[in-house]
N, C-alpha and C. Protein backbone atom coordinates (compact mmCIF):
# COMPACT_ATOMS: atom_id res chain seq x y z
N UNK A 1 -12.56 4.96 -113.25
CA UNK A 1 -12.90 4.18 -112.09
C UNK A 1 -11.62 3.73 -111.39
N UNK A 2 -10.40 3.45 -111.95
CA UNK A 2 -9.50 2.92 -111.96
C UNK A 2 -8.53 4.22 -110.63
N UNK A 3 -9.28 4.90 -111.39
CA UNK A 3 -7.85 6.11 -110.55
C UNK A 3 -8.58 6.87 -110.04
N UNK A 4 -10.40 6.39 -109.15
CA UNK A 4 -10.48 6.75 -107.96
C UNK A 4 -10.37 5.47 -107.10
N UNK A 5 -9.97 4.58 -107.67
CA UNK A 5 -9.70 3.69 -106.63
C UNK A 5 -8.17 3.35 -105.94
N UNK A 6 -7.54 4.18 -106.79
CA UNK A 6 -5.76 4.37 -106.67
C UNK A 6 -5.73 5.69 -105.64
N UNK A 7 -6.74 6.62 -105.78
CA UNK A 7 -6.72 7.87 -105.14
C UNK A 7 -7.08 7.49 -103.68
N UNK A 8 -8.00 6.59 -103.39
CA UNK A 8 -8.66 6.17 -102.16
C UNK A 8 -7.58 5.34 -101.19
N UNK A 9 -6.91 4.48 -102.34
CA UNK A 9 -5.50 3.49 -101.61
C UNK A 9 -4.63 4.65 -101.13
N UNK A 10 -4.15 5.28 -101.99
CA UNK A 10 -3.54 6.11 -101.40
C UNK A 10 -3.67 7.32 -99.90
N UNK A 11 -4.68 7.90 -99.83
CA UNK A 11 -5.43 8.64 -98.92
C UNK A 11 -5.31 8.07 -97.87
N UNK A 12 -5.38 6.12 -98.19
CA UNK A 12 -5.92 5.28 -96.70
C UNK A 12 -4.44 4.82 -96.22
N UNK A 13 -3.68 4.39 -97.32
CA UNK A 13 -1.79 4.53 -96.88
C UNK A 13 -1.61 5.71 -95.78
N UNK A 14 -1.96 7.18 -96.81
CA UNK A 14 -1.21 8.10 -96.42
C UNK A 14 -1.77 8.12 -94.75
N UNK A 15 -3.50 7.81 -94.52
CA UNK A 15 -3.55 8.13 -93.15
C UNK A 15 -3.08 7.08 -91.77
N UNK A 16 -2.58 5.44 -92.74
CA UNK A 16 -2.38 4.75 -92.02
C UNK A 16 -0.92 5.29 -91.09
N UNK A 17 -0.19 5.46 -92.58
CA UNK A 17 1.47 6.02 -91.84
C UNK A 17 1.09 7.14 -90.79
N UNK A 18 0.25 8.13 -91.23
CA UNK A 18 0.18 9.22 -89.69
C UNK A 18 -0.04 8.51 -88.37
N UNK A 19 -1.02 7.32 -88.19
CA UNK A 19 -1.62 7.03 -87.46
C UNK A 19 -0.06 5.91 -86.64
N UNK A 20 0.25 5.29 -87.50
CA UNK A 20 1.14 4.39 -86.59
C UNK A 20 2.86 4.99 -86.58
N UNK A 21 3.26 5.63 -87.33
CA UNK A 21 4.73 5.96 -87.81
C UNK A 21 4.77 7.35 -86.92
N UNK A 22 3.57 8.22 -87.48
CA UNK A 22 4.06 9.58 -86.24
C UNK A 22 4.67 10.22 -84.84
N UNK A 23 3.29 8.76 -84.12
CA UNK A 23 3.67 8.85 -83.16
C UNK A 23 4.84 8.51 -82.18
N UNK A 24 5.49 7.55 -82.92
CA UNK A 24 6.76 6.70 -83.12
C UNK A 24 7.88 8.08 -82.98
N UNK A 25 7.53 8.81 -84.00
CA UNK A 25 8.92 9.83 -84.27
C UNK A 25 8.40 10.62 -82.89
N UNK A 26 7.53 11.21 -82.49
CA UNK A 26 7.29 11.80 -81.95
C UNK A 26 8.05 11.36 -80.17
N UNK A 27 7.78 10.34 -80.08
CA UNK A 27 8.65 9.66 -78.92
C UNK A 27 10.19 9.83 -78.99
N UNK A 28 9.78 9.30 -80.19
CA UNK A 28 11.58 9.31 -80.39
C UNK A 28 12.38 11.02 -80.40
N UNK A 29 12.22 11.93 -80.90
CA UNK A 29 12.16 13.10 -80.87
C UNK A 29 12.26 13.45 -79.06
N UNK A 30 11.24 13.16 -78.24
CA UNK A 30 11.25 12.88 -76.60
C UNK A 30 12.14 12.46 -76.07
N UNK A 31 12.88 11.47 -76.65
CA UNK A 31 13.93 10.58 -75.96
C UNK A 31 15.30 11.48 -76.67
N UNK A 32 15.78 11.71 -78.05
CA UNK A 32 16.44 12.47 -78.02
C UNK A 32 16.70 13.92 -77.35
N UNK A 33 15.97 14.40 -77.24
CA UNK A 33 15.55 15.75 -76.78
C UNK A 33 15.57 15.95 -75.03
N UNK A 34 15.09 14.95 -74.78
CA UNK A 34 14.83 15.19 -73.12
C UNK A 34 13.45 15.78 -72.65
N UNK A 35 12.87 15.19 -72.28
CA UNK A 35 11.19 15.88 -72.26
C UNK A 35 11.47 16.14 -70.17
N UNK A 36 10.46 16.67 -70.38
CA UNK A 36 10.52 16.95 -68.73
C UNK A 36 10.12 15.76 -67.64
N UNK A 37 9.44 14.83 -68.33
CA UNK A 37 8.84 13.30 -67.65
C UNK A 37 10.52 12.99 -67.23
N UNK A 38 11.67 13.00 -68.59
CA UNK A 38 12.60 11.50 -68.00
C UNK A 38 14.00 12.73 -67.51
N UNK A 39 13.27 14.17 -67.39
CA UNK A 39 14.55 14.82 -66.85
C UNK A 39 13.97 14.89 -65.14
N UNK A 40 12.75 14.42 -64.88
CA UNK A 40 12.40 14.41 -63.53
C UNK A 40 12.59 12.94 -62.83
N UNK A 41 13.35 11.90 -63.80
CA UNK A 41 13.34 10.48 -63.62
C UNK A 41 14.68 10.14 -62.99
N UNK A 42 15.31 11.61 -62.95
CA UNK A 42 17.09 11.45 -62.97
C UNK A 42 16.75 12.27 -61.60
N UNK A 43 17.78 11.22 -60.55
CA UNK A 43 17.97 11.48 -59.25
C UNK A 43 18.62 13.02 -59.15
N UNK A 44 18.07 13.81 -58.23
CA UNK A 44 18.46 14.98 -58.26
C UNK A 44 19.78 14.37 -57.11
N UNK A 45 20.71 15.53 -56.76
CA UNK A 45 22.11 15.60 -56.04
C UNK A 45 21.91 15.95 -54.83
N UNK A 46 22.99 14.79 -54.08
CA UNK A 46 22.29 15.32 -52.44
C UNK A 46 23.33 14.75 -51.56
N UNK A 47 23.23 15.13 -50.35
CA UNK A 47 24.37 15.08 -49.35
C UNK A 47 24.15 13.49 -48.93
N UNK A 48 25.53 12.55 -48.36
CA UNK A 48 25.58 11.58 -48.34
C UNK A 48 26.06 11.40 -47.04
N UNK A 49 27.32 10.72 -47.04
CA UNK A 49 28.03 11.59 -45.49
C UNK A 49 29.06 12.12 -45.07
N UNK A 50 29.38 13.04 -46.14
CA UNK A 50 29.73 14.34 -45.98
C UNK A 50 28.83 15.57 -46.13
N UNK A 51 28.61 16.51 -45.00
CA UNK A 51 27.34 17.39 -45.17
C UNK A 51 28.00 19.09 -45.97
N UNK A 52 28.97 18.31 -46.06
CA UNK A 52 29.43 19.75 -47.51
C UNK A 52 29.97 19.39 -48.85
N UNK A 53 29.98 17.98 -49.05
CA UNK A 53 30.26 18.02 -50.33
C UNK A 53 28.85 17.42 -50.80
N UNK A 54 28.47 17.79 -52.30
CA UNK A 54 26.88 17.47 -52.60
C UNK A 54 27.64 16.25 -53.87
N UNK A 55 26.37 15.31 -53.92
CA UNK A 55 26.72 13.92 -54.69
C UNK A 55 25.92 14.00 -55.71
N UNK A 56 26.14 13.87 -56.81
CA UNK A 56 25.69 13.44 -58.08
C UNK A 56 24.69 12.56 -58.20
N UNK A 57 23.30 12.87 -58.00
CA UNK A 57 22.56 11.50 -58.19
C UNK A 57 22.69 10.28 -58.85
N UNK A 58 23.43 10.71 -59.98
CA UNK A 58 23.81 9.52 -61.01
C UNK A 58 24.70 8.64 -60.40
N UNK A 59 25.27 8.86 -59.49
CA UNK A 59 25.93 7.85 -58.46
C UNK A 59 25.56 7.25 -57.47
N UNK A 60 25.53 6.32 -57.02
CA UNK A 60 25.34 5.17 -55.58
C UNK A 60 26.70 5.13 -54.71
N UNK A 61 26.31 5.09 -53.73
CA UNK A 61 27.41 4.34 -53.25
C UNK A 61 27.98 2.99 -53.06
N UNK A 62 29.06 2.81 -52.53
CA UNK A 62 29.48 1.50 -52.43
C UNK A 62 29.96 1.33 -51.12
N UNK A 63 28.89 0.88 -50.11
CA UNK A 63 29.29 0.90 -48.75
C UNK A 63 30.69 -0.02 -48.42
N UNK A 64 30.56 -1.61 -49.00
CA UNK A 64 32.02 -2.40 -48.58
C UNK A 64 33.11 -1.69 -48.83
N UNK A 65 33.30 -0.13 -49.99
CA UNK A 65 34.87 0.03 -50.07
C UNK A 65 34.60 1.60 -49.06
N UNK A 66 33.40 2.18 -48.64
CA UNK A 66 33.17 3.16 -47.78
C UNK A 66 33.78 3.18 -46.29
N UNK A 67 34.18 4.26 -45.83
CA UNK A 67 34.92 3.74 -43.97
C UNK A 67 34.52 4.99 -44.20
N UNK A 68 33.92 6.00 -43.36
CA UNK A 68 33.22 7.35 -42.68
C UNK A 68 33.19 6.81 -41.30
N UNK A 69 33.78 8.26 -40.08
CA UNK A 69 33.57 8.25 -38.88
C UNK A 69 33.89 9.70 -38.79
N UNK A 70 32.61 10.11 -37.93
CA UNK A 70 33.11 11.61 -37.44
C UNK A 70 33.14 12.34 -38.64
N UNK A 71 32.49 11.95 -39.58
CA UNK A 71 32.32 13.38 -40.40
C UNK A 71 33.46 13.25 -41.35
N UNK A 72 34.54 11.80 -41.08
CA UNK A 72 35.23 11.97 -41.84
C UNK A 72 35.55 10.54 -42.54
N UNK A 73 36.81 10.78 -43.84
CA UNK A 73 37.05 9.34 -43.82
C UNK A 73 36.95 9.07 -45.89
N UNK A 74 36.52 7.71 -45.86
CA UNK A 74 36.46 7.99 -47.67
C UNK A 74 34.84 7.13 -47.73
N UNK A 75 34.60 7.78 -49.05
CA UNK A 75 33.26 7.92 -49.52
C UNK A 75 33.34 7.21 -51.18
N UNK A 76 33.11 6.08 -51.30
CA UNK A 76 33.19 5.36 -52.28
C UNK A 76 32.30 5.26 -53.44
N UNK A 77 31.76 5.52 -54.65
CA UNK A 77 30.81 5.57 -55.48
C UNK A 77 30.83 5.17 -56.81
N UNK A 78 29.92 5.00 -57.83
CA UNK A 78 29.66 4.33 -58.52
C UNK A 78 28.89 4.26 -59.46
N UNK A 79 28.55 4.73 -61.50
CA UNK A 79 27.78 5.21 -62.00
C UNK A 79 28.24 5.30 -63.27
N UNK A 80 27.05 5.27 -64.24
CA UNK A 80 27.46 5.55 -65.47
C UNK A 80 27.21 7.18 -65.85
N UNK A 81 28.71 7.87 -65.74
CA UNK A 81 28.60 9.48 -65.87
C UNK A 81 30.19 9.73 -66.55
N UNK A 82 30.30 10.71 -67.29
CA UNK A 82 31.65 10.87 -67.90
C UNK A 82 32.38 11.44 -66.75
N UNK A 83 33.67 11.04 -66.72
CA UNK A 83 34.65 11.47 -66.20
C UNK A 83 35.05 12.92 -66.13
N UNK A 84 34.97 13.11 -67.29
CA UNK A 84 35.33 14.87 -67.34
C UNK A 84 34.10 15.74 -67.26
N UNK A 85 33.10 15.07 -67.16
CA UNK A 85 31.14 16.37 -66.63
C UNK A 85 31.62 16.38 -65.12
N UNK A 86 31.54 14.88 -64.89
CA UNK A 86 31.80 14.81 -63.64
C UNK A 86 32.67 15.84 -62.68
N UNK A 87 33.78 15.93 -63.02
CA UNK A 87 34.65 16.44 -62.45
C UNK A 87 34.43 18.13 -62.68
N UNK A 88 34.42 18.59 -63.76
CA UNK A 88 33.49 20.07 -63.63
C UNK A 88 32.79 20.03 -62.75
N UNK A 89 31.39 18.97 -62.37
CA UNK A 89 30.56 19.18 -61.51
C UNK A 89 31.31 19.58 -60.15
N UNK A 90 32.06 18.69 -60.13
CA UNK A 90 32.45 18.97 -58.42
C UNK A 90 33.42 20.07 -58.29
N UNK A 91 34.26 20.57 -59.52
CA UNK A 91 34.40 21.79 -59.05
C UNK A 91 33.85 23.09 -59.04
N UNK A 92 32.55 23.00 -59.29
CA UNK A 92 31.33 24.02 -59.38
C UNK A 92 30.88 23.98 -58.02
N UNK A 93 30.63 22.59 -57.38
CA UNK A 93 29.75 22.45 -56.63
C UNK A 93 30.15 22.47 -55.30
N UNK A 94 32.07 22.14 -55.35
CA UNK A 94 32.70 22.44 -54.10
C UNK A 94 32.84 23.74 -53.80
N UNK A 95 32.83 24.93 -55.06
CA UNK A 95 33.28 26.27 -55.03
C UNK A 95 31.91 26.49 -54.14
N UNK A 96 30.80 26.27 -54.58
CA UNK A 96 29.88 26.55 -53.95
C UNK A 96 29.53 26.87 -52.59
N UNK A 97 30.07 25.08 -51.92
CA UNK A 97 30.18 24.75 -50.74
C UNK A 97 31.18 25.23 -49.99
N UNK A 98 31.73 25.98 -50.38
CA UNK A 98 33.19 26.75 -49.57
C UNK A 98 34.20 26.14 -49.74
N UNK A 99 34.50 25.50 -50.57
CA UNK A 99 35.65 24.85 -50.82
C UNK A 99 36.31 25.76 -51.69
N UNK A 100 37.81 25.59 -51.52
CA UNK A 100 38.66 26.22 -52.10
C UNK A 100 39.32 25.00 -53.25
N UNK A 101 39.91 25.52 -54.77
CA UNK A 101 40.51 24.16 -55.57
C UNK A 101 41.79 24.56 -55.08
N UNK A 102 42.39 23.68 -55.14
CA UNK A 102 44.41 23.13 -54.53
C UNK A 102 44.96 23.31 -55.79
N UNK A 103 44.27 21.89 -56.29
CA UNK A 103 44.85 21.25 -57.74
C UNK A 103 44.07 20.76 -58.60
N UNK A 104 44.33 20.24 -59.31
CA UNK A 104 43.62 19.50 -60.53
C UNK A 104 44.45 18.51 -61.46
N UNK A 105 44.18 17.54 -61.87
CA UNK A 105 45.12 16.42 -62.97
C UNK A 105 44.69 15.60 -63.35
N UNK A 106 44.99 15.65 -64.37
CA UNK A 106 44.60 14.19 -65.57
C UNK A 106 45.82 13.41 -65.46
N UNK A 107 45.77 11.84 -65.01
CA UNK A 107 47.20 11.10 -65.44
C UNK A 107 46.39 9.31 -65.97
N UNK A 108 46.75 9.00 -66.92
CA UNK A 108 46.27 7.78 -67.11
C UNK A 108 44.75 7.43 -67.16
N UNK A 109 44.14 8.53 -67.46
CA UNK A 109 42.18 8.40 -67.28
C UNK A 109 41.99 8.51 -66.55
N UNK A 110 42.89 8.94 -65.11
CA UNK A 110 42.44 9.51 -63.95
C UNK A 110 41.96 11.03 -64.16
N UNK A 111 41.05 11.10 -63.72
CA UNK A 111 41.34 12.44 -62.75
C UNK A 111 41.31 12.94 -61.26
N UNK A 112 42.10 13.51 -60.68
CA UNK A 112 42.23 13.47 -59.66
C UNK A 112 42.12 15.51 -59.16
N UNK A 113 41.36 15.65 -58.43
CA UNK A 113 40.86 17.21 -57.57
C UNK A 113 41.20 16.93 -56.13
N UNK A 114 41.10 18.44 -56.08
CA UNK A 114 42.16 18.91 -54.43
C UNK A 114 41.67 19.82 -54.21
N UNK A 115 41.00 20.11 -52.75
CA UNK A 115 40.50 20.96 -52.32
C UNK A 115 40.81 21.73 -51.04
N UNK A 116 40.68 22.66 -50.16
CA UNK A 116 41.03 23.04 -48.60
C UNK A 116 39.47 23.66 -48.42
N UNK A 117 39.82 23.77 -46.93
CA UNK A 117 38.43 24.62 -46.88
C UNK A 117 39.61 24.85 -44.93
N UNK A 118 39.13 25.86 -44.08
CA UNK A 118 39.91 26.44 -43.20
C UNK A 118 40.80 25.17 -42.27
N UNK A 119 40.00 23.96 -41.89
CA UNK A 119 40.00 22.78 -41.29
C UNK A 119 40.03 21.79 -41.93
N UNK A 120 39.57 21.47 -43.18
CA UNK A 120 39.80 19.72 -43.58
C UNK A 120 40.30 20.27 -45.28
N UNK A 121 40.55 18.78 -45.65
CA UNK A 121 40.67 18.94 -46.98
C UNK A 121 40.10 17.59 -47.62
N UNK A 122 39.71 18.07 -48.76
CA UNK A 122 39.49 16.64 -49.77
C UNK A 122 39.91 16.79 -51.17
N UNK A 123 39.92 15.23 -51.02
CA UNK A 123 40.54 15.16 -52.38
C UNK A 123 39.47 14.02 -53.12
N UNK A 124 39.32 13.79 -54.33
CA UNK A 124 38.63 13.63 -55.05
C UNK A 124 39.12 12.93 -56.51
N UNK A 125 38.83 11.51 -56.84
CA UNK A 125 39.46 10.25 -57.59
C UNK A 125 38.55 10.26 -58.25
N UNK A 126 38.22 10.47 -60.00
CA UNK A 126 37.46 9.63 -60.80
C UNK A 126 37.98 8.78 -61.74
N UNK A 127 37.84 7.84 -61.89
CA UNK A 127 38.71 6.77 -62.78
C UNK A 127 37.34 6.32 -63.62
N UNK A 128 37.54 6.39 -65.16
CA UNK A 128 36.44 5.71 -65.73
C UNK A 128 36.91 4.96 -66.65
N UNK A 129 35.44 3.94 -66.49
CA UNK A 129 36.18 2.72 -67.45
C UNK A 129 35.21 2.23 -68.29
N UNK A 130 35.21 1.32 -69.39
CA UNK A 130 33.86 0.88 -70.32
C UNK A 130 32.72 0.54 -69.55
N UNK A 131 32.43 0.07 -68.35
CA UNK A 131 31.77 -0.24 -67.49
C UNK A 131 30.82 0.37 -66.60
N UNK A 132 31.86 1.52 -66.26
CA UNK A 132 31.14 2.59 -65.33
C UNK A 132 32.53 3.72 -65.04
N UNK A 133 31.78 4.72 -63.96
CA UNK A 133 32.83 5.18 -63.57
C UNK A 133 33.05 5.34 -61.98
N UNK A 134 34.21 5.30 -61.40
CA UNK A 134 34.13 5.14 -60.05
C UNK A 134 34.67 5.88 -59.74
N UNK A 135 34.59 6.73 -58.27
CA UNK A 135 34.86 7.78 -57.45
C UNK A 135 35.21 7.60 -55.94
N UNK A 136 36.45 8.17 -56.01
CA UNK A 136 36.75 7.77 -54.30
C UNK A 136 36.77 9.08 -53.69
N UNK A 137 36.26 9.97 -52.63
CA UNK A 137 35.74 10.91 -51.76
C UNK A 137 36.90 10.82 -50.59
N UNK A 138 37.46 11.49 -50.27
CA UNK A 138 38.32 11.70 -49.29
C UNK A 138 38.10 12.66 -48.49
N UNK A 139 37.80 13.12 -47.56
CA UNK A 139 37.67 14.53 -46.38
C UNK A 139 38.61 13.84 -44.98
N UNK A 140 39.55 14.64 -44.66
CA UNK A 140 40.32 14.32 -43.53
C UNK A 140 40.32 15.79 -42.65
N UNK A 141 40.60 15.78 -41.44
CA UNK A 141 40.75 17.61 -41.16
C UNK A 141 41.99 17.28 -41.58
N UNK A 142 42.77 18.81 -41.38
CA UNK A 142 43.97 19.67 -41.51
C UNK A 142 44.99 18.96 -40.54
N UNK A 143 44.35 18.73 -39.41
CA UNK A 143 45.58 18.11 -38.71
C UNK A 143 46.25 16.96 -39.00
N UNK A 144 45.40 16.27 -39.31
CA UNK A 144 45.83 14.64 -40.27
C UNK A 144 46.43 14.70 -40.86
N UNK A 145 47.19 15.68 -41.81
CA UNK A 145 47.92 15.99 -42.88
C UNK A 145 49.57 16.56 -42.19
């Protein structure tokens, strides 16, 4: 009698843990992994105001340190994204856009990119810090230089 009543505790354990613990991993598993719900939750990349360089959704801008006129000028931003994805990104994404790379450099947790294209050039500041990381956008034409 004894050890169908140990068999029954057990059975009702074993189905309690499926019922509350599974679904638990199962989320969690989601959140490590990346499910398609929270990869559609992340701002896709899009033009700001420059209409050839494309922006990282994971960034905002920061209009008070922003000055744009005429298409040109600096473009200020702001985000929690690594420094070095980052900066791959934009040289993928400038090659794209017709940009040509100049240069490239790491000095002090900077990194700093250089670009031409026939008429303007930009250059490109990511500095990251425990906080966030920030980005300064530069496009001037050719003659400015």
């Amino acid at each position: 009698m004894m050890k169908k009543h140990y068999v029954g505790l057990v059975v009702m354990v074993a189905f309690l843990i499926g019922v509350v613990v599974l679904p638990g991993c199962a989320e969690m598993k989601d959140q490590l992994t990346g499910t398609p719900a929270s990869k559609a939750a992340q701002s896709a990349p899009r033009y700001l105001d420059f209409n050839d360089i494309l922006i990282p959704g994971d960034l905002t801008k920061i209009a008070k340190e922003s000055y744009i006129t005429n298409g040109q000028g600096r473009l200020v931003l702001s985000g929690k994204v690594y420094a070095d994805s980052l900066a791959q990104y934009f040289l993928t994404s400038m090659y794209s856009e017709g940009w040509t790379t100049l240069n490239q450099y790491k000095y002090q947790g900077s990194i700093k990119l250089f670009f031409k294209k026939p008429e303007r050039f930009a250059s490109i500041l990511i500095q990251e810090n425990p906080l966030g990381t920030w980005v300064e956008i530069w496009e001037v034409p050719q003659e400015k230089i």
